[in-house]
Each structure stands twice: as structure tokens, then as C-alpha cells.
Protein backbone atom coordinates (compact mmCIF):
# COMPACT_ATOMS: atom_id res chain seq x y z
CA UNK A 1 128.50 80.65 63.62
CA UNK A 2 130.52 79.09 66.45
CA UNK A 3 130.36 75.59 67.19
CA UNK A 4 127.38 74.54 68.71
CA UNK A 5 128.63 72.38 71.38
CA UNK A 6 130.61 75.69 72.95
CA UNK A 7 129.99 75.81 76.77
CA UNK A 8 130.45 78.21 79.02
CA UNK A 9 130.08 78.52 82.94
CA UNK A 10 128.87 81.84 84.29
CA UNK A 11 129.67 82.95 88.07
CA UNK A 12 127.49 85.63 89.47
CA UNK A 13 124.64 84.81 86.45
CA UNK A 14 121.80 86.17 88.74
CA UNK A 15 123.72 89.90 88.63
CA UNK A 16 123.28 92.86 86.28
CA UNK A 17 126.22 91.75 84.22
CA UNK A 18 125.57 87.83 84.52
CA UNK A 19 122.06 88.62 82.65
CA UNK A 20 123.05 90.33 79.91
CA UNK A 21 126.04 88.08 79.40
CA UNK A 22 123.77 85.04 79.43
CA UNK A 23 121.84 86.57 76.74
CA UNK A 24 124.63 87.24 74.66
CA UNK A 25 126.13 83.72 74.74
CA UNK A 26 123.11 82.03 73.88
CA UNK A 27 122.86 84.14 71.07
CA UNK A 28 126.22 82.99 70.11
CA UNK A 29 124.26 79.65 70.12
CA UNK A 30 126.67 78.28 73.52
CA UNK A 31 125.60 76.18 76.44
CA UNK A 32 125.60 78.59 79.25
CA UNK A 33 125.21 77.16 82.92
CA UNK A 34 125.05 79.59 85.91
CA UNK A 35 126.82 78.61 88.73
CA UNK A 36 124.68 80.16 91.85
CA UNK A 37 124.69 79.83 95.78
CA UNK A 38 122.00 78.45 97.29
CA UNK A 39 119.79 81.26 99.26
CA UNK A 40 116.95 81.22 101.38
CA UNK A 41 115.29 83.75 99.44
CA UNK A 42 116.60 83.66 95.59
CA UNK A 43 117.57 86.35 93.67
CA UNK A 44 116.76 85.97 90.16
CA UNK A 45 114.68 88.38 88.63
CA UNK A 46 117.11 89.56 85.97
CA UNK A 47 117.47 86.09 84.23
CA UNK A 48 113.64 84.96 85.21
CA UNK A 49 113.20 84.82 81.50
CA UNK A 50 116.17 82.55 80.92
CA UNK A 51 115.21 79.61 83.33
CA UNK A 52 114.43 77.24 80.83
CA UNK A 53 117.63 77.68 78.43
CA UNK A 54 120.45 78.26 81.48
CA UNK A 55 121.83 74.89 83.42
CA UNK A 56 121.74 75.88 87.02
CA UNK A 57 124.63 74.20 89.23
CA UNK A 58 124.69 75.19 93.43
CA UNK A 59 128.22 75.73 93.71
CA UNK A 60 130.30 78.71 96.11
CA UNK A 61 133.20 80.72 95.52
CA UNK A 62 134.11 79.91 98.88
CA UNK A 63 134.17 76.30 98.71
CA UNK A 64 136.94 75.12 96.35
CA UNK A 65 135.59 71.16 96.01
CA UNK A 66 132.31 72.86 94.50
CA UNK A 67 134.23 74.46 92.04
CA UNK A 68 136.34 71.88 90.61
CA UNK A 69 132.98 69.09 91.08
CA UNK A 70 131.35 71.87 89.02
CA UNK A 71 133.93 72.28 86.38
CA UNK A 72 134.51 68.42 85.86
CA UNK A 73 131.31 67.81 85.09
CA UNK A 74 130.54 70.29 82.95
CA UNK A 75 133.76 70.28 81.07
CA UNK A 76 133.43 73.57 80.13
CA UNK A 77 135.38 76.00 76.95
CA UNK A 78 134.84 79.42 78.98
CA UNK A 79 134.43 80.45 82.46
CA UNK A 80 132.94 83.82 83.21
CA UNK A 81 133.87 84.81 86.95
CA UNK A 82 131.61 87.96 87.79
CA UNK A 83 130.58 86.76 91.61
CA UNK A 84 131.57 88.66 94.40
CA UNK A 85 130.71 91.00 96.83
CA UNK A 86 129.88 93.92 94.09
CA UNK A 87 128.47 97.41 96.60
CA UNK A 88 131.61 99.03 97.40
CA UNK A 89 130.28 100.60 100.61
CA UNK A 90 129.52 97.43 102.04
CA UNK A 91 132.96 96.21 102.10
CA UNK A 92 134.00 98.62 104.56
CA UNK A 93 131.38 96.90 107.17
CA UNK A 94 132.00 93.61 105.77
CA UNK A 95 136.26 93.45 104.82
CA UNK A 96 136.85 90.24 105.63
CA UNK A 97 133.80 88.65 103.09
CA UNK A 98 134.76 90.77 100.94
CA UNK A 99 138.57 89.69 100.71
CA UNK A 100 136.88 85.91 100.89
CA UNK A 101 134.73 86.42 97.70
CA UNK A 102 136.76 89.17 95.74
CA UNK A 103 140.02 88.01 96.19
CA UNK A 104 140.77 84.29 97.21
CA UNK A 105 137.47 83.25 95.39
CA UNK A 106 138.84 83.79 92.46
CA UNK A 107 142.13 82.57 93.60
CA UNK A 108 139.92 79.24 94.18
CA UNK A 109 138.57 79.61 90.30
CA UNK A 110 142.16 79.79 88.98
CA UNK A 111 143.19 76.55 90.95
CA UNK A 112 140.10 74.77 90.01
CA UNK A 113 140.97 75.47 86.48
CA UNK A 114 144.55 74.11 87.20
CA UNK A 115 143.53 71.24 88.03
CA UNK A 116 140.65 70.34 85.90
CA UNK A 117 141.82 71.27 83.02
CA UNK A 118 144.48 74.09 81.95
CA UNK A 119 142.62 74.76 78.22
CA UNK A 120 140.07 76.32 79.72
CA UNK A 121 139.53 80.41 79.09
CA UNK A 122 138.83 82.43 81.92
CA UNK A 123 137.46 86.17 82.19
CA UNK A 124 138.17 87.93 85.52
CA UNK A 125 136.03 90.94 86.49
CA UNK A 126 138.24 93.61 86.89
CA UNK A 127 137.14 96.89 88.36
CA UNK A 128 138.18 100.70 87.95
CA UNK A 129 138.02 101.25 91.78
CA UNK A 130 141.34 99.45 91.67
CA UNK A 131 142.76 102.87 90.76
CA UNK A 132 140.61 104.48 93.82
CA UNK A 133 143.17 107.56 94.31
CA UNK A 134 144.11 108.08 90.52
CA UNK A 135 147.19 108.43 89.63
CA UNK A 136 146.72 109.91 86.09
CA UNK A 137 143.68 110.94 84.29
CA UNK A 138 142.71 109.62 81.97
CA UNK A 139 143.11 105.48 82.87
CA UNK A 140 144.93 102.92 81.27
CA UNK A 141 146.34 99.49 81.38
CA UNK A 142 149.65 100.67 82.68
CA UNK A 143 148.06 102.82 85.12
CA UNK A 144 149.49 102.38 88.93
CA UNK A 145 146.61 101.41 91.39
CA UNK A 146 146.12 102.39 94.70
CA UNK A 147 142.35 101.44 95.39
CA UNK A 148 140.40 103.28 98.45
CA UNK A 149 138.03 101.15 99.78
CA UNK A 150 137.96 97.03 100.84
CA UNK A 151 136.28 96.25 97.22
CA UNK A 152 139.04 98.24 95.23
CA UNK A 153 142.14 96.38 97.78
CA UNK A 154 140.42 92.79 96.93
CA UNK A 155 140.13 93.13 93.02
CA UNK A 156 143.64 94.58 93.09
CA UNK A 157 144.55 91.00 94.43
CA UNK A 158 142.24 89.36 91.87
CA UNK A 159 143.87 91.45 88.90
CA UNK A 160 147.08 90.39 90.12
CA UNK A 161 146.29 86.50 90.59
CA UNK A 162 144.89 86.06 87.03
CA UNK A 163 147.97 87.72 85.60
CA UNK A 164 149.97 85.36 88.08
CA UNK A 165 148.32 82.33 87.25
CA UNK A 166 148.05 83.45 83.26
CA UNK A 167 152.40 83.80 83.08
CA UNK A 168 152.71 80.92 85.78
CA UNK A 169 151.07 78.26 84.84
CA UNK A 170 149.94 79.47 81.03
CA UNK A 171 146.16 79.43 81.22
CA UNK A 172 144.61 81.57 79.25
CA UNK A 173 143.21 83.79 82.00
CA UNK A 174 142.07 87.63 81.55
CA UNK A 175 141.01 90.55 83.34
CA UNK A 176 138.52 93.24 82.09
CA UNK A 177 139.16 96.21 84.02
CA UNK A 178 135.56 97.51 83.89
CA UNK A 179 134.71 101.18 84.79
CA UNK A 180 131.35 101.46 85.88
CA UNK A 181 128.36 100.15 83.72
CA UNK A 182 124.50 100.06 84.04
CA UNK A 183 121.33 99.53 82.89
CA UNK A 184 117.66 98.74 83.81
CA UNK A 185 119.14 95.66 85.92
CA UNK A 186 121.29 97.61 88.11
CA UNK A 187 121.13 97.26 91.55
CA UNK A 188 118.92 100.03 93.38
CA UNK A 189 121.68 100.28 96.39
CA UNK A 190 124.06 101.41 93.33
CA UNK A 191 123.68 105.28 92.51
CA UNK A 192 122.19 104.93 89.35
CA UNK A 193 119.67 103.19 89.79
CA UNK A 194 118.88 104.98 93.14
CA UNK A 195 118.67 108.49 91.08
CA UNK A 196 116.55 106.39 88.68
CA UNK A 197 114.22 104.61 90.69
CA UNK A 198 113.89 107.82 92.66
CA UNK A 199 112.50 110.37 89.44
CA UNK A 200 109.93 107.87 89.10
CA UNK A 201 109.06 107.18 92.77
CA UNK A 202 108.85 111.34 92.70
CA UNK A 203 107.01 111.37 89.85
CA UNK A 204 104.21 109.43 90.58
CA UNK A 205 103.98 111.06 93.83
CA UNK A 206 105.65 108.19 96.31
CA UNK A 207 108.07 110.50 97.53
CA UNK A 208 109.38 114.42 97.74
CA UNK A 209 112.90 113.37 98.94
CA UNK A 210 116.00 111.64 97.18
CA UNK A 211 118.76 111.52 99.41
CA UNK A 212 122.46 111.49 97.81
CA UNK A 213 126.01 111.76 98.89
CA UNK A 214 128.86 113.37 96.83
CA UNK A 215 127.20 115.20 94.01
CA UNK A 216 131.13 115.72 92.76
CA UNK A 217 132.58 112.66 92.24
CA UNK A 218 133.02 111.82 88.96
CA UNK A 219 132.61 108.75 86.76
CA UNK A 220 133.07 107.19 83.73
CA UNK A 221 129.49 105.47 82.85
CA UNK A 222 128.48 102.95 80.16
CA UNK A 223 125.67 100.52 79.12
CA UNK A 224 126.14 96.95 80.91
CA UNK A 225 125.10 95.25 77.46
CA UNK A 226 128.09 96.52 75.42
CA UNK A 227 130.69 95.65 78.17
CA UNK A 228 129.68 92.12 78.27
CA UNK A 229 129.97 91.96 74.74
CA UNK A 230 133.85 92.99 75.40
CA UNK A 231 134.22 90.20 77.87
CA UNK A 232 133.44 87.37 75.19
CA UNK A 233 135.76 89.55 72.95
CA UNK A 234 138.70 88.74 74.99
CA UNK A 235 138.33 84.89 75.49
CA UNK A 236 138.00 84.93 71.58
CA UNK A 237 141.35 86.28 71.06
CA UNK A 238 144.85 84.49 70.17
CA UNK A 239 146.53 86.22 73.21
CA UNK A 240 145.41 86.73 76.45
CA UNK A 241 145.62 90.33 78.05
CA UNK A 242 143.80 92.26 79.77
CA UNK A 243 142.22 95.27 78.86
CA UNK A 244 140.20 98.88 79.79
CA UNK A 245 136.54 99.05 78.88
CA UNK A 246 135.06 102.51 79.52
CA UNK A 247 133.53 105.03 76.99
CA UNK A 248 136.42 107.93 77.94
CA UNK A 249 133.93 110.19 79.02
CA UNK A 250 133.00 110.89 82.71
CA UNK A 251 130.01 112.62 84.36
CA UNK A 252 129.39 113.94 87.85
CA UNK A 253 127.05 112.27 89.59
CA UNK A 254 125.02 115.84 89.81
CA UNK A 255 125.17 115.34 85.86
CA UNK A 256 123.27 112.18 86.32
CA UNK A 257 120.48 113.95 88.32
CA UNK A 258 120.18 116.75 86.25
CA UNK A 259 119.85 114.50 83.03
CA UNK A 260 117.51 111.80 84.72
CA UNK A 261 115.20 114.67 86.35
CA UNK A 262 115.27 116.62 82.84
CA UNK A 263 114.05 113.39 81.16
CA UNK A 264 110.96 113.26 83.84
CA UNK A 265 110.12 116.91 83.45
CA UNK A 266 111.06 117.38 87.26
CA UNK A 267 113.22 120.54 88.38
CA UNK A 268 115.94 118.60 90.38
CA UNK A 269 116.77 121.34 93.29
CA UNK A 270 112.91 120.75 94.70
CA UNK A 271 113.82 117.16 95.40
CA UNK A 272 117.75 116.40 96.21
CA UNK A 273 119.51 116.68 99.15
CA UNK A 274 122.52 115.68 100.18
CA UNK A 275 123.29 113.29 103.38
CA UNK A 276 126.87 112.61 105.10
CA UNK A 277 125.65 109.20 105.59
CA UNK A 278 126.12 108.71 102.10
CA UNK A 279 129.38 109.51 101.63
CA UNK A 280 132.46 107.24 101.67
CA UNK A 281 135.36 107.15 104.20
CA UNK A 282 137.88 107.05 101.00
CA UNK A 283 136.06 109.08 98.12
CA UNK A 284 137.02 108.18 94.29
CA UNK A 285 137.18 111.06 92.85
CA UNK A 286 137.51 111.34 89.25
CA UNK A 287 137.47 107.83 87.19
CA UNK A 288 137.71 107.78 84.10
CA UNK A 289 138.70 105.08 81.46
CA UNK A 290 140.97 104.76 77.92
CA UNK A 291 139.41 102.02 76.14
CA UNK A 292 141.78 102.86 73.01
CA UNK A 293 143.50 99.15 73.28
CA UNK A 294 140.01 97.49 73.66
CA UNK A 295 138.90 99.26 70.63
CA UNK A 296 142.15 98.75 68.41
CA UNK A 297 142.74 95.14 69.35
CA UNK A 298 139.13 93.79 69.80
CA UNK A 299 137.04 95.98 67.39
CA UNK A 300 135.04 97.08 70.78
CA UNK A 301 133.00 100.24 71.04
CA UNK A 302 130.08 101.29 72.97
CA UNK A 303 126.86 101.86 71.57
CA UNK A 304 124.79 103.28 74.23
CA UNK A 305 126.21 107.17 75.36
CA UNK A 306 125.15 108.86 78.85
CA UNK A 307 121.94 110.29 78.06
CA UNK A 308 120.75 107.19 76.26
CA UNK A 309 121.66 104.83 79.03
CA UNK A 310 119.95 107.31 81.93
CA UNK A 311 116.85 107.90 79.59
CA UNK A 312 116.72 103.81 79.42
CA UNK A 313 117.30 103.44 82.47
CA UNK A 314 114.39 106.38 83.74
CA UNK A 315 112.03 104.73 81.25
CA UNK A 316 112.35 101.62 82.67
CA UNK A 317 111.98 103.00 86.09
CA UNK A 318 109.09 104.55 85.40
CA UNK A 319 107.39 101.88 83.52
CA UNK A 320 108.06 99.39 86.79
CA UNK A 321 106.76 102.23 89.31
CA UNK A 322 103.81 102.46 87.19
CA UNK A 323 102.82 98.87 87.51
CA UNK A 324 103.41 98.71 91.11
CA UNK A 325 100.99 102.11 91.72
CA UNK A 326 98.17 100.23 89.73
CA UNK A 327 98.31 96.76 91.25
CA UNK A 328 98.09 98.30 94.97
């Protein structure tokens, strides 16, 4: 058991990941306290059931004094960065946000830490569209990038700041280079959940239609519980690096129709259709991850494969569908 007094300070807690991770460290018996922006209309159904054991403090990635305020008072062991502008086709409309949140936010995390106090661990969420245009299949550490959209360009800059600040000014700062992950509390602009939420929309009769873009691209998809779990691995090491967390095995995203319509009973070709809107002005085509460093130096493996994670994720579609036919 660790000690008891272990806090740690969570960016982007209201998110898919944020959740989960929340859940985990409080297992782990630590004080966790979300750091969130202040909205008109909150978004915090994933950690509704957390309210009463999470410390909320208002606080923005885009205002540096809010950061350090935050991080002197709470004096915290671990910080888990996972804001920022996460739907990679919005960055294209929005490029300039995005570089504001993705990149010198966390610029602004790394100098808060500076200053407050240089023992502090910090996690940086890496991403896999970093490689965008791969340059060798399958992905490592030592893979080039040359990322394709906005989102991919400003965690580039991120990956490159943490490893700047880590071997400049010796904080124990990592990335997790995180190929994509999901769950139940994915996002329903994310493709995923879209697919999902759609079989059960379709199958209790809501719509006829789900409208995708490029049925081809492939990806490398996991379960957003066990890649949070890897993120706490890597502030618990003696070193700080930074490391792939994928399951090695991608799947089109026609592969995640035809296993999420299967699971409903629902012959997919009477219900997708593809739309140009949909598709991006840089594809990613084929991402997928090596997590053989993860798994030899933290003990990490995943525990969820494809089919269980889009069953899950269908099950829990339909389930929330359901409730929402009978209470209208």
C-alpha cells in the first residue's frame, strides 16, 4: 500500500481518460484533485460518481498564474496533464486553440512545475497521431514523426518540451505516447463511439442511417482503463522515459462496424454509408503501436482485446439508448 498522504493533480479529469484515471488513483488510496475550467454548461458526467472523493480546483491551461496558485497549494507528488483540445478534426478549424492548449499549455505545466517545485512527477499525454504519415510499421519509441493534422503538429511540440524540460532542468517529466483507446466514456464525436452509439440508435429503431468516412484507415485500438493504469506505471519508476502503449494489433475502421453490428444482430451494409464530409484533409493511414518496452520495463499489458472493448462498448450503448426510449 502506498502512502496515504500521496497526492496527485489531474488535468482534463472530466475526459474519458481523466475518469478512469481518477478511479485508479483512489484505489491506490491517493488524494486526487481535478483541475477543471470553469464552463457555462459543465461537463462531468463521466466522474458524476466521484464528486464527493475528487478536490475540484478552477484553474486553465492557458493561464500560467492558475497553474502555479494551483500547484502551491496543493503541493502535490504527481501531476497528470491529459487537457487539451482532444477531436483531431477540430483542430483543423480551430489551429491556433489547438497549438494554445496542446502545445504551450503544457509548456505552461512544465514551468509551473519549475518553479513550484522541481520533485514533482509529471505524465504528458502523448499521442500516436504524432506519427500521422508513418514512417515504419509497426511504431516505436525511436520512430520519426511527421504528424498530419493541427492535433498531431501540437503534441509533437508537447513530446518534445517534456523531454526538453526532463534533460534541462531534471524533472522527472514523461510522455506516454498513447495510440488510440476507448471505452463506454468515449466521446460520441470520436468514431467509436459514433459506430457504437449508432447500432443501438438503429436498433431500437431511432435511425436507418450511420454516416462514416474512411472505412480503410487503420488503427491500433485498446481499452482506456488499462492505458491509464500505464500512466501511473511510469511516474512509479526510478527513471523517467517515455514509452508506447498500444496492444500491436490494428483494425480497420470497417472491422469496427462489422464487429459492433455482428454483436447487435444487424447486417451492417443495410445501414452504412459513407460521406466525404467525414473524411480528413491529411488521412492517417495505418497506426499501429509496439508496446514491447512498456511491457518489459513496466510489467504493462492490456487486458481488454478488440472484440471485448466494442462488445463493452455496444452494451453500454445499448443499455443508455434503452433508458432514454423508455423515459420519453
Amino acid at each position: 500500500m502506498i502512502d496515504m498522504a500521496k497526492r496527485a493533480i489531474v488535468t482534463g479529469i472530466t475526459g474519458q481518460d481523466g475518469s478512469y484515471l481518477a478511479e485508479l488513483l483512489l484505489e491506490k488510496g491517493y488524494e486526487v484533485v481535478g483541475v477543471v475550467r470553469r464552463l457555462s454548461a459543465p461537463n462531468d458526467w463521466r466522474i458524476q460518481h466521484l464528486r464527493d472523493r475528487v478536490v475540484f480546483r478552477e484553474g486553465n491551461l492557458l493561464d500560467q498564474l492558475s497553474l502555479i496558485r494551483i500547484f502551491e497549494e496543493i503541493k502535490p507528488h504527481e501531476i497528470y496533464n491529459l487537457a487539451a483540445m482532444s477531436f483531431v478534426p477540430t483542430s483543423w478549424d480551430q489551429p491556433m486553440l489547438t497549438g494554445e492548449y496542446n502545445a504551450l499549455g503544457v509548456t505552461r505545466v512544465l514551468e509551473a512545475v519549475r518553479h513550484v517545485d522541481t520533485s514533482i512527477r509529471v505524465y504528458q499525454a502523448s499521442s500516436s497521431e504524432m506519427f500521422g504519415k508513418v514512417r515504419e510499421v509497426p511504431q516505436t519509441e525511436n520512430t520519426p514523426f511527421y504528424p498530419r493534422s493541427p492535433y498531431g503538429v501540437s503534441k509533437a511540440f508537447a513530446h518534445y518540451i517534456t523531454v526538453n524540460y526532463r534533460e534541462s532542468h531534471d524533472l522527472f517529466a514523461v510522455s506516454g505516447i498513447l495510440f488510440n483507446h476507448e471505452s463506454p466514456r468515449r466521446g460520441l464525436e470520436f468514431v467509436t463511439r459514433k459506430v457504437t452509439d449508432g447500432v443501438a440508435r438503429i436498433k431500437h429503431g431511432l435511425t436507418d442511417k450511420l454516416s462514416l468516412g474512411n472505412l480503410e484507415a487503420q488503427r491500433d485500438w485498446g481499452y482506456a482503463g488499462d492505458y491509464v493504469r500505464a500512466m501511473w506505471q511510469m511516474l512509479q519508476q526510478d527513471q523517467a522515459d517515455d514509452y508506447v502503449i498500444a496492444t500491436g494489433i490494428s483494425h480497420s475502421v470497417l472491422n469496427l462496424v462489422e464487429a459492433a453490428f455482428s454483436h447487435a444482430g444487424l447486417p451492417w451494409k443495410d445501414y452504412v454509408h459513407t460521406d466525404q464530409k467525414f473524411l480528413r484533409p491529411a488521412e492517417v493511414e495505418h497506426l499501429i503501436g509496439d508496446p514491447s518496452k512498456a511491457i518489459s520495463k513496466l510489467g504493462w499489458r492490456p487486458s481488454v482485446d478488440f472484440n471485448q472493448l466494442v462488445e463493452m462498448m455496444v452494451d453500454a450503448d445499448m443499455e443508455r439508448v434503452s433508458r432514454e426510449v423508455k423515459t420519453q
